[in-house]
N, C-alpha and C. Protein backbone atom coordinates (compact mmCIF):
# COMPACT_ATOMS: atom_id res chain seq x y z
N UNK A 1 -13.36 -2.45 -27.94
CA UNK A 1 -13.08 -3.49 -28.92
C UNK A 1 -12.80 -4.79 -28.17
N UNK A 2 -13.63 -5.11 -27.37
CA UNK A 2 -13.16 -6.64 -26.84
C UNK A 2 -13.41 -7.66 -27.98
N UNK A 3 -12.66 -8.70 -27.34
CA UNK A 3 -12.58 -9.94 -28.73
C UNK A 3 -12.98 -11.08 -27.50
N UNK A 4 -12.36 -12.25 -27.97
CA UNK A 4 -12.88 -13.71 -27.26
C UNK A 4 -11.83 -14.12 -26.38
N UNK A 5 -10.94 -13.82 -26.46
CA UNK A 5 -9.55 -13.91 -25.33
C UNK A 5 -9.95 -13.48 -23.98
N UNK A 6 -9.67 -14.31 -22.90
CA UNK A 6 -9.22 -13.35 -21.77
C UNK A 6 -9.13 -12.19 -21.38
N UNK A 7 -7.18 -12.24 -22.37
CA UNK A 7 -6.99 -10.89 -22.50
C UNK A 7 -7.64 -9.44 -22.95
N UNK A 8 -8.60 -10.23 -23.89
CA UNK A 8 -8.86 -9.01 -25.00
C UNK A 8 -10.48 -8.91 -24.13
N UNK A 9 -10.85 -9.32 -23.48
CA UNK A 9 -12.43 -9.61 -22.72
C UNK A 9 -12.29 -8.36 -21.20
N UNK A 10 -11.17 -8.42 -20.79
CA UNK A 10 -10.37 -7.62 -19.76
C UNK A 10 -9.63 -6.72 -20.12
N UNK A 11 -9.67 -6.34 -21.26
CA UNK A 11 -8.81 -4.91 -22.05
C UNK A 11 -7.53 -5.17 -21.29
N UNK A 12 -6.84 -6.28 -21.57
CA UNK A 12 -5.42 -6.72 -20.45
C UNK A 12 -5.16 -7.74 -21.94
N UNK A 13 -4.94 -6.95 -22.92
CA UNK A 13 -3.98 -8.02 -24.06
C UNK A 13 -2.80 -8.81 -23.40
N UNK A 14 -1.80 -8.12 -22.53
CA UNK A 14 -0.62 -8.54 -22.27
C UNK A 14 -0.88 -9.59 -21.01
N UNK A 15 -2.74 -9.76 -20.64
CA UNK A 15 -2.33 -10.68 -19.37
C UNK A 15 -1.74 -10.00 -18.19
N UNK A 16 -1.58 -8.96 -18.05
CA UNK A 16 -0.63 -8.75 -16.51
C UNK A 16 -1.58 -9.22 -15.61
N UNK A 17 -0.87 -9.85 -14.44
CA UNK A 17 -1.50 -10.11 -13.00
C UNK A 17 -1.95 -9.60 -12.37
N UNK A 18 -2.51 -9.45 -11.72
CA UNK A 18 -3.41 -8.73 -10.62
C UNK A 18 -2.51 -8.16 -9.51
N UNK A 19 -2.05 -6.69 -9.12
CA UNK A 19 -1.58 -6.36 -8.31
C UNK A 19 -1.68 -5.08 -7.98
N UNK A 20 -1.01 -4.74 -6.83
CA UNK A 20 -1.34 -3.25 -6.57
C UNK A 20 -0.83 -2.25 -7.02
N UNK A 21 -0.03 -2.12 -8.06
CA UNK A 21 -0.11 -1.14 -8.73
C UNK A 21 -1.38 -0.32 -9.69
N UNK A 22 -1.44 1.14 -8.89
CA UNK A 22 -2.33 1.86 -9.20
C UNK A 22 -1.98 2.13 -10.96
N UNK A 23 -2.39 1.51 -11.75
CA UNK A 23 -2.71 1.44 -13.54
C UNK A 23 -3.41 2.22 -13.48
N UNK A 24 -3.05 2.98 -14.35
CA UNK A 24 -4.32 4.26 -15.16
C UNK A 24 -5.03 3.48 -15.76
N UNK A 25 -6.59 3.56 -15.37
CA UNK A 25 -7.71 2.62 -16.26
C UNK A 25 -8.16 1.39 -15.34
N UNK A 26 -7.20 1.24 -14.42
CA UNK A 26 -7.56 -0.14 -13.54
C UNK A 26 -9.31 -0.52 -12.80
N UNK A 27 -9.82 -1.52 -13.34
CA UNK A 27 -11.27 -1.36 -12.91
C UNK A 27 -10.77 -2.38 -11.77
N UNK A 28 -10.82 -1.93 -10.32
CA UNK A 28 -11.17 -2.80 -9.26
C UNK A 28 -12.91 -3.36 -8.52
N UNK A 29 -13.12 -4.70 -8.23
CA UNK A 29 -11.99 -4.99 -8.80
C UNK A 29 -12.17 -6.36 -10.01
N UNK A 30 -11.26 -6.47 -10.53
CA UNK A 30 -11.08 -6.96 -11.53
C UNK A 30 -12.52 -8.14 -11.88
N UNK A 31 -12.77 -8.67 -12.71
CA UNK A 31 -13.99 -9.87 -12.51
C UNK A 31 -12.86 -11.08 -12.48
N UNK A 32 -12.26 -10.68 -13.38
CA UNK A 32 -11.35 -12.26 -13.35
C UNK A 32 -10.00 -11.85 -11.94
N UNK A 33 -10.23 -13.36 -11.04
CA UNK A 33 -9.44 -13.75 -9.95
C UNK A 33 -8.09 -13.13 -10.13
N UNK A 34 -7.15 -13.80 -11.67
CA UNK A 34 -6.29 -13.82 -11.64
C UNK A 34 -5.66 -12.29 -12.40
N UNK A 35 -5.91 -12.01 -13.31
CA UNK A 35 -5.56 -10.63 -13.97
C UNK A 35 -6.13 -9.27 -14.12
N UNK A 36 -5.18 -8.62 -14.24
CA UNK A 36 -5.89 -7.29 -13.91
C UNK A 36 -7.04 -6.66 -15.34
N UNK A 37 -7.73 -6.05 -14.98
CA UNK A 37 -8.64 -5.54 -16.09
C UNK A 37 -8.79 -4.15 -15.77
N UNK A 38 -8.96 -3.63 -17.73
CA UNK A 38 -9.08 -2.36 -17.84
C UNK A 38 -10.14 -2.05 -18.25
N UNK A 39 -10.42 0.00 -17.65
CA UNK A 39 -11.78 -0.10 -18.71
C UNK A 39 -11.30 0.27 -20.06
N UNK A 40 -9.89 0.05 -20.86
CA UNK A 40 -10.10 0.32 -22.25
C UNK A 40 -8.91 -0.77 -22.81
N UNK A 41 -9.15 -1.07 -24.06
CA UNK A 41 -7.46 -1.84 -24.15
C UNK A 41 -6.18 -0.82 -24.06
N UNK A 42 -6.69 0.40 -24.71
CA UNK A 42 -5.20 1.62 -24.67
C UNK A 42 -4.82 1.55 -23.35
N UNK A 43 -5.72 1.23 -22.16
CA UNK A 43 -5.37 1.42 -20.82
C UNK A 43 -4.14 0.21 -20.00
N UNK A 44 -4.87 -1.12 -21.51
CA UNK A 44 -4.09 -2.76 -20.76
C UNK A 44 -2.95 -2.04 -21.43
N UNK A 45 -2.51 -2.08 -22.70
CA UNK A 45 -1.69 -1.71 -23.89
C UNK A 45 -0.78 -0.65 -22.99
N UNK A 46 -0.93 0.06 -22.26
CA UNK A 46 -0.22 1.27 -21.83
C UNK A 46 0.61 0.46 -20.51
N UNK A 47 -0.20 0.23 -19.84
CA UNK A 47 0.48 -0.80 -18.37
C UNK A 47 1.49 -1.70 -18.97
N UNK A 48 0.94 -2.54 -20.40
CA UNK A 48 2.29 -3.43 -20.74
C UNK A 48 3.50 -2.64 -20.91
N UNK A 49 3.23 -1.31 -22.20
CA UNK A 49 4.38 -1.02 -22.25
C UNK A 49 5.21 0.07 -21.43
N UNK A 50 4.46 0.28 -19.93
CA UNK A 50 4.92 0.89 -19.00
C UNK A 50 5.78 -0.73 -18.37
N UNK A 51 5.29 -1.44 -18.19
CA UNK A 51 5.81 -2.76 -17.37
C UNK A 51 7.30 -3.02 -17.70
N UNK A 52 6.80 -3.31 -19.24
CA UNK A 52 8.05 -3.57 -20.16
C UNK A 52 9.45 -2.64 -19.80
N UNK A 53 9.06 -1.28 -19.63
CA UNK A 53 9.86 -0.20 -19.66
C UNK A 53 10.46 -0.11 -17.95
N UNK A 54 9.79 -0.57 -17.27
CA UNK A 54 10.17 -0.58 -16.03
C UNK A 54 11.32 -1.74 -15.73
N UNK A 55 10.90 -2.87 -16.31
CA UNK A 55 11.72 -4.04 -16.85
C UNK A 55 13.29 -3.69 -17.25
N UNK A 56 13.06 -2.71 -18.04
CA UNK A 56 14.27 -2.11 -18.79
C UNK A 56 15.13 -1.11 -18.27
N UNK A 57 14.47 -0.11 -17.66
CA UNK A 57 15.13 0.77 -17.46
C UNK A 57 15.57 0.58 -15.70
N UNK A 58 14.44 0.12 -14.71
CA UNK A 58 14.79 -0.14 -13.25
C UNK A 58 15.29 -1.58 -13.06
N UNK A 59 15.45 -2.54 -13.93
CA UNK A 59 16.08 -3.78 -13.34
C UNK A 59 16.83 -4.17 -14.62
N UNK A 60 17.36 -3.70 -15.24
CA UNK A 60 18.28 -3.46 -16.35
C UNK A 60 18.64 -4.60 -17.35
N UNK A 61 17.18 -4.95 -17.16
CA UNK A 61 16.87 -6.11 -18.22
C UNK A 61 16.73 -5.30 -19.55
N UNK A 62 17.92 -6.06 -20.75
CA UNK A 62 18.04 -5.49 -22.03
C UNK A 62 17.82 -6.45 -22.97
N UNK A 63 17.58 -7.81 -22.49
CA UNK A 63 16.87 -8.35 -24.00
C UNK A 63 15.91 -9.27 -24.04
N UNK A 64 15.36 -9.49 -24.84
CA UNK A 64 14.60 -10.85 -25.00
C UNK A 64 13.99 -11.42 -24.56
N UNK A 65 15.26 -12.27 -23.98
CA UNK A 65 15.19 -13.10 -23.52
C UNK A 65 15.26 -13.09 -21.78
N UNK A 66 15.81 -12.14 -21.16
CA UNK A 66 16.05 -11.21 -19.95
C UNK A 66 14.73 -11.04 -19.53
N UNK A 67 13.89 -10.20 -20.43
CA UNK A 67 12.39 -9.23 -20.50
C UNK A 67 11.42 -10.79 -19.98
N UNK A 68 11.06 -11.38 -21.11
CA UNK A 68 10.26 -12.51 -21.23
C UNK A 68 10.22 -13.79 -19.93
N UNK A 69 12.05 -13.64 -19.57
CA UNK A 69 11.71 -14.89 -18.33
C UNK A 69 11.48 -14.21 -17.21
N UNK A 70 11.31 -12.89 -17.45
CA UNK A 70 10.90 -12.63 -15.87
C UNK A 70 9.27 -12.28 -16.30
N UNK A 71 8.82 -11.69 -17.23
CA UNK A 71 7.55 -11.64 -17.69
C UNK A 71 6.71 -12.90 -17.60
N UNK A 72 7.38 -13.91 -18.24
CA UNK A 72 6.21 -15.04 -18.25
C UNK A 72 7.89 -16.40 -17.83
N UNK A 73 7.36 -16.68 -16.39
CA UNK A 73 8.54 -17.51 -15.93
C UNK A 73 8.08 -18.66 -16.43
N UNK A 74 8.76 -19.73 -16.45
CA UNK A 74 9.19 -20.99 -16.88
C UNK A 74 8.20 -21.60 -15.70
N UNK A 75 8.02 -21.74 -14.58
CA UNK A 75 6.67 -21.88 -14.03
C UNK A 75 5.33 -22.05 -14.18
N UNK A 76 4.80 -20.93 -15.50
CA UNK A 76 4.13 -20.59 -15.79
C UNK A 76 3.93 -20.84 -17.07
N UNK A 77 4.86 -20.73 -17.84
CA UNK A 77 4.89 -20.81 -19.44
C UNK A 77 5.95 -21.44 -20.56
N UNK A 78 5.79 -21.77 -21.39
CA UNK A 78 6.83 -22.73 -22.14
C UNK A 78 7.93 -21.13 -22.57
N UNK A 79 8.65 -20.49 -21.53
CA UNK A 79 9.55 -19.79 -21.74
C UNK A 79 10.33 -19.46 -23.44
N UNK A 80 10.54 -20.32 -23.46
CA UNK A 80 11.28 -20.29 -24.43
C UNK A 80 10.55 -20.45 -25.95
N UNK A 81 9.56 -20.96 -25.75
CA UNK A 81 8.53 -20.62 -26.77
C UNK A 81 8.39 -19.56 -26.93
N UNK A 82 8.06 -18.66 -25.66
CA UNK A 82 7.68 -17.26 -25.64
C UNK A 82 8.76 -16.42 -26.52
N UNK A 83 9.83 -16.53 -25.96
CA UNK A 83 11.23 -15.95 -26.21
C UNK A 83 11.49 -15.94 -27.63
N UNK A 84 11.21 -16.88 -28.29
CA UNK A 84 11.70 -17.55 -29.66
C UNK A 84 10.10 -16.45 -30.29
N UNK A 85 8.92 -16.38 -30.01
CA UNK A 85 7.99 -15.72 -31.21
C UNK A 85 8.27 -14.35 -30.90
N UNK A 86 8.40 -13.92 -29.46
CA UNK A 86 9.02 -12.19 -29.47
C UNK A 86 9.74 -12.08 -30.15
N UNK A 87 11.41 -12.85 -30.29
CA UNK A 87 12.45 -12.49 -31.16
C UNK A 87 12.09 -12.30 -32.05
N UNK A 88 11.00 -12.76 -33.13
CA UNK A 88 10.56 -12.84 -34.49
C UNK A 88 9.87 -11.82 -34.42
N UNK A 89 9.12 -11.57 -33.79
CA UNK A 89 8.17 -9.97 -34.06
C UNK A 89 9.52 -8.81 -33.93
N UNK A 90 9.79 -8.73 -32.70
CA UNK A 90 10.73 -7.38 -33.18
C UNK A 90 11.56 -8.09 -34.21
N UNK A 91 12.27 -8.95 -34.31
CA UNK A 91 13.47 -9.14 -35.44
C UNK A 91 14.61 -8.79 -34.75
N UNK A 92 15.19 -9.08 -33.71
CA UNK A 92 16.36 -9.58 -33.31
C UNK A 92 16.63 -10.96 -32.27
N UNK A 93 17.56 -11.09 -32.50
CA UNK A 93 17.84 -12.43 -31.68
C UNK A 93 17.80 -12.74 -30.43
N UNK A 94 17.02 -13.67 -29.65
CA UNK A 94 16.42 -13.46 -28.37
C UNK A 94 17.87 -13.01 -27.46
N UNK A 95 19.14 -13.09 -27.10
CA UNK A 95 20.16 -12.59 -26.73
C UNK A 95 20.69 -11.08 -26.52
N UNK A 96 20.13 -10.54 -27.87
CA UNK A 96 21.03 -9.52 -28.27
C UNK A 96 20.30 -8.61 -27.41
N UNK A 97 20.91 -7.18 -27.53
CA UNK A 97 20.72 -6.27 -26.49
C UNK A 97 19.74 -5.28 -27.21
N UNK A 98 18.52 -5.00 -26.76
CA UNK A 98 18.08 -4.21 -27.40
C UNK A 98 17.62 -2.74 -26.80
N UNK A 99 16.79 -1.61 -27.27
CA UNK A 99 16.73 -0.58 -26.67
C UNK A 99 15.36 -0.31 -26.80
N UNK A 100 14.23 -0.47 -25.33
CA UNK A 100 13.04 -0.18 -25.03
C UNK A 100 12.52 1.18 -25.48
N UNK A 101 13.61 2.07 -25.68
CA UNK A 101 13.17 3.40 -25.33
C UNK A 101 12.83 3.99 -27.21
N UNK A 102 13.15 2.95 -27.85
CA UNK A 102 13.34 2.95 -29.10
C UNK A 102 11.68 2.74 -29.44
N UNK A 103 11.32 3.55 -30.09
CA UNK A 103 9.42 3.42 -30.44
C UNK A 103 9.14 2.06 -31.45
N UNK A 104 10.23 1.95 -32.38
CA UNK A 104 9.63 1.09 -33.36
C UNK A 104 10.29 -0.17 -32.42
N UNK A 105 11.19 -0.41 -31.68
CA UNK A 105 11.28 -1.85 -30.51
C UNK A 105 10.53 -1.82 -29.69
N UNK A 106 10.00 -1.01 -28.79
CA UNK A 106 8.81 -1.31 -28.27
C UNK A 106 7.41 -1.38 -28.56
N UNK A 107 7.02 -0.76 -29.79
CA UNK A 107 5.70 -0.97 -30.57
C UNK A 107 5.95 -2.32 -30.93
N UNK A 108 6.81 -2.91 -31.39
CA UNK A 108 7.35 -4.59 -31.79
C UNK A 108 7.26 -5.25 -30.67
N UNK A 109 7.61 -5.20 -29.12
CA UNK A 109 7.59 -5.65 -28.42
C UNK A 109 6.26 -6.37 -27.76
N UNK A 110 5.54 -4.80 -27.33
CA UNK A 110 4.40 -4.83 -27.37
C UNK A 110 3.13 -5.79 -28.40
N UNK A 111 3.20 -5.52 -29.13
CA UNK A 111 2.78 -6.29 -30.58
C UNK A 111 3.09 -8.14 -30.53
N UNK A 112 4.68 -8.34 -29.97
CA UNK A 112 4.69 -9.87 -29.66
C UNK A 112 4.19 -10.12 -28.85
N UNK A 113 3.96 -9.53 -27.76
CA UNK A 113 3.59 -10.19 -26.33
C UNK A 113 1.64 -10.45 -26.73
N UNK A 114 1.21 -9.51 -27.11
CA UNK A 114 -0.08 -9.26 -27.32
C UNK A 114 -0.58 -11.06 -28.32
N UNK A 115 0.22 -10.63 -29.10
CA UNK A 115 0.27 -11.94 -30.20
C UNK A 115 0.57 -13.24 -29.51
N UNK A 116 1.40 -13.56 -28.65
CA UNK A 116 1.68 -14.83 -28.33
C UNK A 116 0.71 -14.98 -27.04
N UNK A 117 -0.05 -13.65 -26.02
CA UNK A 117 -1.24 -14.30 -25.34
C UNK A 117 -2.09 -14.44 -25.57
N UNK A 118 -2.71 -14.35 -27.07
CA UNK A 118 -3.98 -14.16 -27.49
C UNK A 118 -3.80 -14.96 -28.39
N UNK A 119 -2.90 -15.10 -29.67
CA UNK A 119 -2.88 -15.78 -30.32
C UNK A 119 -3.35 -15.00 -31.79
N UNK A 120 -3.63 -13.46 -31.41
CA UNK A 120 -3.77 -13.01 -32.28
C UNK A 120 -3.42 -11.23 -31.76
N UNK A 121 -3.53 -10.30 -32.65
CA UNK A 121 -3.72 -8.87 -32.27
C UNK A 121 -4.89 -8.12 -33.10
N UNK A 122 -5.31 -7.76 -31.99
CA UNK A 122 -6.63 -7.00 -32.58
C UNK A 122 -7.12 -5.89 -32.75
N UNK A 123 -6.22 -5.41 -32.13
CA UNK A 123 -5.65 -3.91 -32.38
C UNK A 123 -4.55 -2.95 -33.67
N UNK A 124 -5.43 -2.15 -34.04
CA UNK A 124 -4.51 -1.65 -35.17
C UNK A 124 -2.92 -1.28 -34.21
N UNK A 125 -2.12 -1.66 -35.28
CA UNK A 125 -0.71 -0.69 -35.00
C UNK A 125 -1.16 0.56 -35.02
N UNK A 126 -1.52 1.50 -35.62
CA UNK A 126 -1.50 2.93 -34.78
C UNK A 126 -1.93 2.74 -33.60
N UNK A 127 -2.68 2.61 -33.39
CA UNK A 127 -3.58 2.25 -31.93
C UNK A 127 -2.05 1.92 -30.94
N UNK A 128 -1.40 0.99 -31.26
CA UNK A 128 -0.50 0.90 -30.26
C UNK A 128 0.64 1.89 -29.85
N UNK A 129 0.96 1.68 -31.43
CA UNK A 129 2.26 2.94 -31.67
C UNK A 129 1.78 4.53 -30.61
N UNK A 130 0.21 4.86 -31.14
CA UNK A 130 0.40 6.16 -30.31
C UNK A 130 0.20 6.14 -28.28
N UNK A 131 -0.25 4.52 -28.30
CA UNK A 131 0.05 4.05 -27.00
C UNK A 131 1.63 3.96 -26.48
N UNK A 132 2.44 3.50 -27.36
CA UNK A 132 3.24 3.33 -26.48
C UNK A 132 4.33 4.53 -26.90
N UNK A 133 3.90 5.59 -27.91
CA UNK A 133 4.76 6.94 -27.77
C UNK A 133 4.58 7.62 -26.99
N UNK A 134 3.11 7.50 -25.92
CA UNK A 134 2.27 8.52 -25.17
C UNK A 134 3.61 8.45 -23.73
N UNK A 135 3.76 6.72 -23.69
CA UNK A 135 4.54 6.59 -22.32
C UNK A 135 5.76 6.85 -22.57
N UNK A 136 6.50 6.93 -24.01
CA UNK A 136 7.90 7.28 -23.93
C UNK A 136 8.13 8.67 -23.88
N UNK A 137 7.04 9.63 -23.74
CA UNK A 137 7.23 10.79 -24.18
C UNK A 137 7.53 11.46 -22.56
């Protein structure tokens, strides 16, 4: 299902960078310079919400706003833009503490990030949901 995005052209909705972590699905190497590409989106979709979760659980980033400035730094991106449309997809306040391990916060999570690099999602929610229950399981 590629679309006209970047992201969605590189089965890499979430944009991740190009690095050496061995991703299940990782096509090396990539066509585009800067980000990594998959051969499926379940494959980009799975790396985000493995990323995310690594975010959470090994550097004990718990919200928002925590997740997002190390995800997309202020360097790189109008931060706080970012911060402010995630809060609105899951529905809590970019501050508050939330819990990754939670399916319907990280299917939400997932779902903002996808949305604010693309500008759209093009992927059904099941499609994600059973993506990102596969990695919490």
């Amino acid at each position: 299902m590629a679309g006209n995005t970047r992201g969605e052209r590189l089965n890499n909705p979430a944009n991740i960078r190009i690095s050496n972590n061995p991703w299940q699905g990782k096509i090396e190497p990539s066509q585009d310079e800067a980000f990594e590409q998959f051969d499926t989106p379940e494959h980009g979709i799975r790396a985000c919400a493995k990323l995310l979760l690594a975010y959470y659980k090994d550097h004990g980033l718990n919200t928002i706003r925590d997740i997002i400035s190390r995800w997309a730094p202020n360097n790189e991106n109008d931060t706080n833009s970012y911060v402010s449309h995630v809060s609105l997809i899951v529905g809590v306040a970019s501050g508050d503490t939330i819990d990754l391990t939670d399916p319907t916060t990280l299917i939400n999570f997932v779902i903002g990030i996808i949305l604010h690099e693309n500008g759209e999602c093009i992927y059904p929610r099941a499609t994600i949901a059973q993506v990102c229950q596969s990695v919490l399981d």
